[in-house]
Every structure is written in C-alpha cells, then in structure tokens.
Protein backbone atom coordinates (compact mmCIF):
# COMPACT_ATOMS: atom_id res chain seq x y z
CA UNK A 1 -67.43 -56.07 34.30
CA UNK A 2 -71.10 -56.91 35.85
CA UNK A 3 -72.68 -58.09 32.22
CA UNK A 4 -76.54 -58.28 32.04
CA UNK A 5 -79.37 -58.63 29.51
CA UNK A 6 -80.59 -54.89 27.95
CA UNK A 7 -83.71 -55.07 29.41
CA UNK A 8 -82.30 -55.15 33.08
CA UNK A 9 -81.35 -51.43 32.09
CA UNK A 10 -83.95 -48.78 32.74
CA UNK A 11 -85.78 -47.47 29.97
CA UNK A 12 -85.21 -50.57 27.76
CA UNK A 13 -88.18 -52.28 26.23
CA UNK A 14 -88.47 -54.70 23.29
CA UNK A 15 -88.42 -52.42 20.83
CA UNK A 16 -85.63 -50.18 22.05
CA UNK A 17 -83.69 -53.96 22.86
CA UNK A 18 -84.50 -54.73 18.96
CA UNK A 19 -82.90 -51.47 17.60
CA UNK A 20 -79.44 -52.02 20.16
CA UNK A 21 -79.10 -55.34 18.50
CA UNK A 22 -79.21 -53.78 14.56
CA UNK A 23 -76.18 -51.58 15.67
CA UNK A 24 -74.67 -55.10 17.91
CA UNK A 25 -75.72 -53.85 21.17
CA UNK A 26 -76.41 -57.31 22.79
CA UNK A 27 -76.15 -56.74 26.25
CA UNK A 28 -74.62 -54.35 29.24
CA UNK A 29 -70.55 -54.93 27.94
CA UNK A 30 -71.77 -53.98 24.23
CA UNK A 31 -72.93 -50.98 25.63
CA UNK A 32 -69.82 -49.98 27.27
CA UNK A 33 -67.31 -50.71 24.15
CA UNK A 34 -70.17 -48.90 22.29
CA UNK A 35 -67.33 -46.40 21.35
CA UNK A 36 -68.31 -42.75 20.34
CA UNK A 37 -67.74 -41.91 16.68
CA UNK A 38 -67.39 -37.84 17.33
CA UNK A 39 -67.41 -35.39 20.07
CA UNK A 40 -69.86 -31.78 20.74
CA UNK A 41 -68.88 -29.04 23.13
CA UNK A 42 -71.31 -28.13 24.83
CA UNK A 43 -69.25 -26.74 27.27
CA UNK A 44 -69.78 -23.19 26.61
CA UNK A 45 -72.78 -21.11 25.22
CA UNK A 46 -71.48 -19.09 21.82
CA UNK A 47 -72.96 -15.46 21.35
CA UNK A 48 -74.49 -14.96 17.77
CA UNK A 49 -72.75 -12.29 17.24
CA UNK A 50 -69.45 -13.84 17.66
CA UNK A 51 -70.09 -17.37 15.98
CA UNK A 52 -68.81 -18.46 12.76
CA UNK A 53 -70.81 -19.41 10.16
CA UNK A 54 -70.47 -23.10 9.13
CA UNK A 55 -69.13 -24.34 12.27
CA UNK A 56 -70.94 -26.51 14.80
CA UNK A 57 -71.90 -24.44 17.78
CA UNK A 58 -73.99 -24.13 21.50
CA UNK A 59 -76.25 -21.18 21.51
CA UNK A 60 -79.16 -20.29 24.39
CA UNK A 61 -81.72 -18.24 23.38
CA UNK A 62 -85.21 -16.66 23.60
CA UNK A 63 -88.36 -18.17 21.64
CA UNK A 64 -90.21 -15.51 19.83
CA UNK A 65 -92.52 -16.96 18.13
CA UNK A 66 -93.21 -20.26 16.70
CA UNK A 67 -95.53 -21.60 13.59
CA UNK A 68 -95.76 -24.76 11.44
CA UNK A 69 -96.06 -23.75 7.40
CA UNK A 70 -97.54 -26.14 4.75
CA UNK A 71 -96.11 -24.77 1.76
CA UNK A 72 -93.76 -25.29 -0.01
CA UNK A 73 -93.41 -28.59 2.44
CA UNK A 74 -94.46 -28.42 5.94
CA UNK A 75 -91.94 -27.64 8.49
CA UNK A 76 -91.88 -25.89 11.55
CA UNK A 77 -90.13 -22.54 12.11
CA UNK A 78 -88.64 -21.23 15.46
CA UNK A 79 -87.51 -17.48 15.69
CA UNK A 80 -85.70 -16.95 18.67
CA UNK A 81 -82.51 -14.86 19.66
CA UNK A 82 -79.99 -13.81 21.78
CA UNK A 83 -78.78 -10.86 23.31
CA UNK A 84 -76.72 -10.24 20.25
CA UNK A 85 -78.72 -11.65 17.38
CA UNK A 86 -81.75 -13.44 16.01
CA UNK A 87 -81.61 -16.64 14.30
CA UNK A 88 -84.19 -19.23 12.54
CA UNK A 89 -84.44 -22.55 13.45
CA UNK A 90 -86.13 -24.90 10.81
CA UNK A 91 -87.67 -28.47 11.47
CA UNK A 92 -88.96 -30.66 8.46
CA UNK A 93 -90.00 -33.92 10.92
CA UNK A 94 -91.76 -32.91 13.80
CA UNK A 95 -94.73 -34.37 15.36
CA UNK A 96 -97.56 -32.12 16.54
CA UNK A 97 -96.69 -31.71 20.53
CA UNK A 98 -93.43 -30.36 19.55
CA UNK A 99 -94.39 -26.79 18.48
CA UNK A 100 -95.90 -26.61 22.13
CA UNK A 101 -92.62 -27.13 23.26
CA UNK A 102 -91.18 -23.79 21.58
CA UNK A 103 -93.99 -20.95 23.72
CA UNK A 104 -92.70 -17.58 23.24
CA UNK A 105 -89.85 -16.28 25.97
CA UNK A 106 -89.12 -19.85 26.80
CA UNK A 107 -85.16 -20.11 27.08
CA UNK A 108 -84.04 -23.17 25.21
CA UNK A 109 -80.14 -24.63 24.54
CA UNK A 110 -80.09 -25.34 20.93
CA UNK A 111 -76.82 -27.48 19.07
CA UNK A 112 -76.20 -27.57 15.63
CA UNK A 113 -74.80 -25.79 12.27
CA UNK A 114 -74.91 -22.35 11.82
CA UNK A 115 -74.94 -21.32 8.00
CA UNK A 116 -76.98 -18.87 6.57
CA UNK A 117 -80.55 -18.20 5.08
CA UNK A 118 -82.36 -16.40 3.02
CA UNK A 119 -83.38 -14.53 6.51
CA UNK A 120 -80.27 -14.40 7.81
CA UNK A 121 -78.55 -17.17 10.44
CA UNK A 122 -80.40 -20.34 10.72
CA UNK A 123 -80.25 -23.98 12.52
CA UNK A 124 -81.58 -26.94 10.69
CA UNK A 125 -82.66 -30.06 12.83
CA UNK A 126 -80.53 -28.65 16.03
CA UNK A 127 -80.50 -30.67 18.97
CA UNK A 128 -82.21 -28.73 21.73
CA UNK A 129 -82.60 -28.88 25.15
CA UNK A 130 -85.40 -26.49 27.48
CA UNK A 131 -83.85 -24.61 30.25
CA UNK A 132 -86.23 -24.53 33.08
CA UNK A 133 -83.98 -22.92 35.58
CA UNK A 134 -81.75 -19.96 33.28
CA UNK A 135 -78.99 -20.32 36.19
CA UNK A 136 -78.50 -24.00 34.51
CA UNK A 137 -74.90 -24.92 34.40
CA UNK A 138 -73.10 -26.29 30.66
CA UNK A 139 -72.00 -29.31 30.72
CA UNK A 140 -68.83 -30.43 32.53
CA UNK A 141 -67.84 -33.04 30.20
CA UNK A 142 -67.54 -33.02 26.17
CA UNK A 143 -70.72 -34.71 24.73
CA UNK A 144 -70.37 -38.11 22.75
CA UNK A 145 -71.92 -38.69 19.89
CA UNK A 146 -72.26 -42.26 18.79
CA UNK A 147 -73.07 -44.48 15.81
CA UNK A 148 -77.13 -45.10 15.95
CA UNK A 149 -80.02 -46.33 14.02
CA UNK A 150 -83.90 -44.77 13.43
CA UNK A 151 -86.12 -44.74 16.29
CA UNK A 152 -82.42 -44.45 18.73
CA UNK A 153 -81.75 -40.80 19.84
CA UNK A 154 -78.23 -40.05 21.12
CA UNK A 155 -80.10 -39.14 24.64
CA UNK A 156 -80.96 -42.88 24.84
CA UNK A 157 -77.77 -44.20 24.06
CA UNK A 158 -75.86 -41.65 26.57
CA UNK A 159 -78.43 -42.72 29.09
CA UNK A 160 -78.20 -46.47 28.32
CA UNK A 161 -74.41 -46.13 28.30
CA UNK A 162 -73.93 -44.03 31.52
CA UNK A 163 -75.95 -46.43 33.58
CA UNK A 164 -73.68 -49.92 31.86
CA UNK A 165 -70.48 -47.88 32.48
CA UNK A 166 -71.76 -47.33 36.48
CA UNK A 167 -71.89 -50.96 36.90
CA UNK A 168 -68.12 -51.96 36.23
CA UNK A 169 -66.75 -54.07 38.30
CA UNK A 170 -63.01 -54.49 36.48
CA UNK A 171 -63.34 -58.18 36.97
CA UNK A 172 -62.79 -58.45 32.97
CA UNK A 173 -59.62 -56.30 32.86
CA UNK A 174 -56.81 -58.03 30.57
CA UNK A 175 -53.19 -57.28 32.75
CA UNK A 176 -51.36 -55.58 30.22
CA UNK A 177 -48.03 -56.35 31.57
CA UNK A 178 -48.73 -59.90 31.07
CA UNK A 179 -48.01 -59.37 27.41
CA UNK A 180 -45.39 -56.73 27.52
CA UNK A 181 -47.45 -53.94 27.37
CA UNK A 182 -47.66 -50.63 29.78
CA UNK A 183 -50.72 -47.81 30.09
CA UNK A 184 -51.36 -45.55 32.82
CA UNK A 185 -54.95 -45.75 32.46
CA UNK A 186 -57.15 -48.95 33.81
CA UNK A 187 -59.89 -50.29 31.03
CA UNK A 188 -62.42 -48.43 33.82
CA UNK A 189 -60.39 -44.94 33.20
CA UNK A 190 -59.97 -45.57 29.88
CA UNK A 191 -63.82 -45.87 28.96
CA UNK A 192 -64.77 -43.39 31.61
CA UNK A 193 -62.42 -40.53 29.45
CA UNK A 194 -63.94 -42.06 26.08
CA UNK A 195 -67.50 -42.20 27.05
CA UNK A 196 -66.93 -38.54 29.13
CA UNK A 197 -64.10 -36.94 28.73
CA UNK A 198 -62.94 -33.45 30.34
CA UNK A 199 -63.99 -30.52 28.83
CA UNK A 200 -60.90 -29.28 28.32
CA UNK A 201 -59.44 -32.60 26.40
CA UNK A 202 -59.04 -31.43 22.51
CA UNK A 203 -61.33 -33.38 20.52
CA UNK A 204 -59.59 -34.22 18.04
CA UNK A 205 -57.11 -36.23 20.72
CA UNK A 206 -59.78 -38.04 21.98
CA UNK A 207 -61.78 -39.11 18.99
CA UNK A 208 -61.25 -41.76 16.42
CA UNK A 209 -57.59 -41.89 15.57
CA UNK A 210 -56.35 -39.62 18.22
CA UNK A 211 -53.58 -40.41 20.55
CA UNK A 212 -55.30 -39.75 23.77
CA UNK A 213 -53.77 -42.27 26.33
CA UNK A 214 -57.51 -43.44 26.61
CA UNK A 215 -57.49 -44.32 23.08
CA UNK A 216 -54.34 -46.17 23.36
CA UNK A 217 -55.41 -48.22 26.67
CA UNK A 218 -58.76 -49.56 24.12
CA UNK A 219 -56.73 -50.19 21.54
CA UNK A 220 -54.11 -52.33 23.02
CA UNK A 221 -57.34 -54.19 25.07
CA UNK A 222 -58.73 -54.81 21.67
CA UNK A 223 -55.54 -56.09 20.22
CA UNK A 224 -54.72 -58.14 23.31
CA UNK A 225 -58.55 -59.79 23.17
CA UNK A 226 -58.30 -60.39 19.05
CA UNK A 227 -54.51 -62.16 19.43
CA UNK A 228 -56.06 -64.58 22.55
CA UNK A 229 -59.16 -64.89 20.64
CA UNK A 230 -57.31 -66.25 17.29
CA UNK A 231 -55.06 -68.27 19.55
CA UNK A 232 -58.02 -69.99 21.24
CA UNK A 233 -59.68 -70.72 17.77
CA UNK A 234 -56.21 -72.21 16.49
CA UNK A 235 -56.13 -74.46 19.78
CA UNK A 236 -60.06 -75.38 19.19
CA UNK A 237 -59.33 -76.35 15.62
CA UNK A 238 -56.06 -78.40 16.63
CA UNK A 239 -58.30 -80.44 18.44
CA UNK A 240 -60.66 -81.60 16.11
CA UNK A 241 -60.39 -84.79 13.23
CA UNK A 242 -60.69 -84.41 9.99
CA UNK A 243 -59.32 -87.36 7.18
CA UNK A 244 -55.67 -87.39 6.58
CA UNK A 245 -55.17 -86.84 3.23
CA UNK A 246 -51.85 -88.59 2.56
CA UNK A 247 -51.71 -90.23 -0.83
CA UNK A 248 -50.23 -87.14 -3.17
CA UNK A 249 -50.42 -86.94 -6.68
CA UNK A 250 -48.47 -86.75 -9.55
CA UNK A 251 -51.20 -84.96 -11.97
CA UNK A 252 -49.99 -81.97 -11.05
CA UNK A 253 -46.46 -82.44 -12.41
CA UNK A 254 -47.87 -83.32 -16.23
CA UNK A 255 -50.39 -80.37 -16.04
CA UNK A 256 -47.14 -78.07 -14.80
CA UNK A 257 -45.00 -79.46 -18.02
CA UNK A 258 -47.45 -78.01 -19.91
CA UNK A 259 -47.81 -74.72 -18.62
CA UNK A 260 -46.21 -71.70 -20.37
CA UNK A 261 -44.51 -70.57 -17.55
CA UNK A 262 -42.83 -71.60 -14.30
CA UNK A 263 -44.56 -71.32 -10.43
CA UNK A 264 -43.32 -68.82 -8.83
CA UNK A 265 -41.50 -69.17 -5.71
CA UNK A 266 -44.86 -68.07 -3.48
CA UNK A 267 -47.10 -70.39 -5.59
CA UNK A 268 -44.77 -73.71 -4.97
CA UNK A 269 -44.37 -72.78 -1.19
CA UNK A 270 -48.46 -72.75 -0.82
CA UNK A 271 -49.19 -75.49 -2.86
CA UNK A 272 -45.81 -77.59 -0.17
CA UNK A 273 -48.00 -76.12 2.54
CA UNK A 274 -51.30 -77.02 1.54
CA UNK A 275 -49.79 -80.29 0.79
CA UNK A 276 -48.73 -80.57 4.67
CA UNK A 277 -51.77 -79.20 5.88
CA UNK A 278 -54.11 -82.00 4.51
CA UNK A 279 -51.51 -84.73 5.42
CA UNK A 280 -52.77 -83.65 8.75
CA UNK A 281 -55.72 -85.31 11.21
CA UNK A 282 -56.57 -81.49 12.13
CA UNK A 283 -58.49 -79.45 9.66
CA UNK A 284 -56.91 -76.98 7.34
CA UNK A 285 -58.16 -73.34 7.84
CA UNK A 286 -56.30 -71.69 5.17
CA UNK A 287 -56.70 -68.51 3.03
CA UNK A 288 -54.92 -68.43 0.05
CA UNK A 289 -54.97 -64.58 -0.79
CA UNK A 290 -53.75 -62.91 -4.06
CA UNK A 291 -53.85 -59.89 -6.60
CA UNK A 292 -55.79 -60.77 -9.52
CA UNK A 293 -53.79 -63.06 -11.93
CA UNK A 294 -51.36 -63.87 -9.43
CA UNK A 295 -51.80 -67.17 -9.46
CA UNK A 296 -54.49 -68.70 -6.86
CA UNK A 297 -56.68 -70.77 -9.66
CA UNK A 298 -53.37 -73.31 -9.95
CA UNK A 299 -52.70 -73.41 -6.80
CA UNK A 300 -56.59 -74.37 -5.68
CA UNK A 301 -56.10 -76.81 -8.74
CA UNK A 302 -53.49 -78.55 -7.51
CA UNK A 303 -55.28 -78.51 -3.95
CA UNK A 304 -58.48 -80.08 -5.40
CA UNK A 305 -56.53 -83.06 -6.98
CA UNK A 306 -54.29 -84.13 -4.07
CA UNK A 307 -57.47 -84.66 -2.79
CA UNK A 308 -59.16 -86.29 -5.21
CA UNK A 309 -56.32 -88.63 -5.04
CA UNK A 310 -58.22 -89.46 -1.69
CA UNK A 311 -61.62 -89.22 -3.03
CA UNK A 312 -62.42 -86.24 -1.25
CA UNK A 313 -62.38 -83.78 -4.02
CA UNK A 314 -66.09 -82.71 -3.22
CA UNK A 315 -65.23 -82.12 0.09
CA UNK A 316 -62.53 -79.48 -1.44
CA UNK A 317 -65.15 -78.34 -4.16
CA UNK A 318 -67.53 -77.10 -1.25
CA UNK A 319 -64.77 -74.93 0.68
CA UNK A 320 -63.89 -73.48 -2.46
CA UNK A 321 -67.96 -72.71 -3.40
C-alpha cells in the first residue's frame, strides 16, 4: 500500500493533520484501516408519510420557510415537507451563513431521527445535503460512519479515506495461505466492501461484529500482523543482555514454613519460571496476572529476593513500581 504523510492528501492542513492524529490517524495506511463504526442508507429517499417514528431515515424535501429564535435558547428552525407531510427540523449550533443555506423551495436531502414534537415530526441536528439538480441520483453504496473528534465532519473523513483507499498498491498484503488461512476476498476487496459496501449488503453483516466475508478477511489480517508482531518483539528481546541472575535463595523456604497455608500448584510453577527466567542473559518480560487474593504479592516476594541475592533487588523494585 503507497503510504504517505496526511498532508500529501488534498484538503489536509495542520489543523485538520492535528485532529487525525487525536483519533491515531498518522498517515495514508491509518486512514485506510480507519474502520467504520456504523453504517446509513442513504440508498433510498423515505416518504413522511410512510416512515416510522424513532428510526433513522433519508427524506428529500421542500424548504418553507426558515428563522433563527432566541428564546428559550437560540436555535434555528427549518419547516420543510414532502409530498406527503411536513416536518421540523431544529438546529441548536449553527453559525450565521447557514440559515442562508435553507431559502424557501430549495430541495434539500436531510438524514437523521425522526421522533416527534410538540408540532408534529421533527429532525434534530440531521445531516443534510442541497440538491441542486432534483434528478440527483441516491447513493449507490451504504454510507460509513466512522469514529471522529470536534472540528472532523464525517464528509472529511469519507473524503480523506476515499482518496488513501485509491492509492493501494497491495504491495503490503500478508499471503494468508502462508499461515493456513483461506478468504476469497484480497485486503484491497476487503477494505473496498468495508469502507463502501453495496447497497444491498445488510448492515448489520457488514458492521462491527458481523460475519461479512470482508469482515473476516480484516480480521484474520489483523490477527496475522499482531501474532508476527509479538513474534518479532520476542526475537528483539532474545537478543538483548541483561545480568544473569544465578545465585538463588533460600529465604524463601523459611518465610514459606511460616505461612498458614501451602502454594498452590500455579504459584510454585511461576515462582520455578521466574526463577529460570532471571537465570537467563535475555531479559524477562513477564506478567504475572491474577484475581485478587490469588496469590501474586508472594510470588513478586519471592521474585524480589532471588534477586537481591544478586544485589539487584532495586532493579526488581522499579519493574514492579
């Protein structure tokens, strides 16, 4: 995959560049495996007077009027309707330009939740887009949504996205085969269906959790790229030095006599490991993981004194604090 800095991609500045790195957007790859979180249909345009109330929903309508109120908090209110029904749509952070944006007869695509007012149906914050041309087509594709931050409109991120995903090369694609593993989907279909998938793909199959073979093809890339990248840590770590602690101690056993009760099987096998781990000239990188009261304080007890043994209990002290 052609990787390149952010602000290589049109419409990226510094600021935009510093609000893709809050959400770990570092550069043209991070954008692709920028997954989407949900999915909108904006496939087809719902009638009013067929919509349910509650649900999420694409309607195109006519502005009637539009004003900006004060009281009781300023917002701007958009009546519109179409051919069935009338509906309000409500805005409570606007700037100024926008009411100009909402003339009266202008046809405009609005997205959002339906539910109802004291005036009847209404749309809160919708996403909206102004139809110029009212032959327009929908769109062909299901629209992703995706994880963002303030000041980052979806629109951005789509755009952002759709022009990293154009410059794949597959030069990065891990051959699942190699480890046993079979998709009928290459990484480039795979994000292609994520990032835009067919309209008529159920949602539900193709967002987070489904079992769209998309989905599948990322997740076994992702599991492939996490096993290699723990197996190239564990070789990196082989190859450095750290002291051989050798000399063990018999503290432990006197401390043990006078316990009330016995290790358990788990706590002697991690305190032999440990033991074998710091005889070693590689470092340890160990987690000893527990339920509280299971037993980790003895073990890390133990730990700290074999090494002391070496005088390099600090050394022990510090990866415990």
């Amino acid at each position: 995959m052609a990787n390149f800095d952010l602000e290589n991609i049109s419409g990226i500045g510094p600021s935009i560049k510093n609000k893709l790195n809050s959400i770990g957007v570092f550069n043209s790859r991070d954008l692709c495996f920028h997954l989407p979180v949900n999915y909108q249909d904006r496939t087809k345009v719902i009638d009013l007077g067929k919509a349910e109330v509650g649900k999420e929903i694409f309607i195109e309508c006519k502005i009637t009027s539009c004003q900006v109120l004060y009281r009781p908090r300023k917002m701007m209110i958009i009546k519109a309707s179409d051919s069935s029904r009338s509906i309000l749509i409500r805005f409570f952070y606007f700037n100024p330009g926008q009411s100009k944006q909402f003339r009266a007869k202008k046809i405009i695509r609005f997205y959002g939740t339906l539910r109802i007012g004291a005036y009847g149906l209404e749309m809160i914050h919708p996403e909206y887009q102004i139809i110029d041309d009212p032959d327009l087509p929908t769109e062909n594709c299901l629209t992703a949504v995706y994880r963002t931050t303030k000041g980052l409109s979806q629109n951005q991120l789509r755009k952002f996205i759709k022009s990293s995903i154009s410059s794949y090369d597959g030069n990065d694609e891990i051959d699942l085969k190699k480890y046993g593993l079979v998709s009928e989907l290459s990484l480039m279909d795979a994000l292609e269906n994520i990032h835009f998938p067919d309209k008529h793909i159920v949602i539900d199959d193709i967002a987070p959790g489904g079992q769209h073979p998309a989905r599948q093809r990322l997740i076994k890339e992702e599991m492939i790229a996490f096993q290699v990248g723990m197996a190239s840590l564990k070789d990196r770590q082989e190859h450095l030095r750290a002291a051989a602690l050798k000399n063990k101690s018999s503290w432990h056993k006197s401390v043990l006599r006078n316990f009330p009760y016995e290790l358990t099987g788990a706590q002697k096998r991690v305190v032999d490991e440990i033991g074998i781990d710091i005889a070693k000239t590689a470092p340890m990188m160990r987690l000893v993981q527990g339920d509280v009261g299971s037993g980790k304080t003895i073990v890390a007890a133990i730990g700290i004194r074999n090494c002391a043994c070496n005088d390099l209990g600090r050394l022990w002290r510090q990866q415990l604090y």
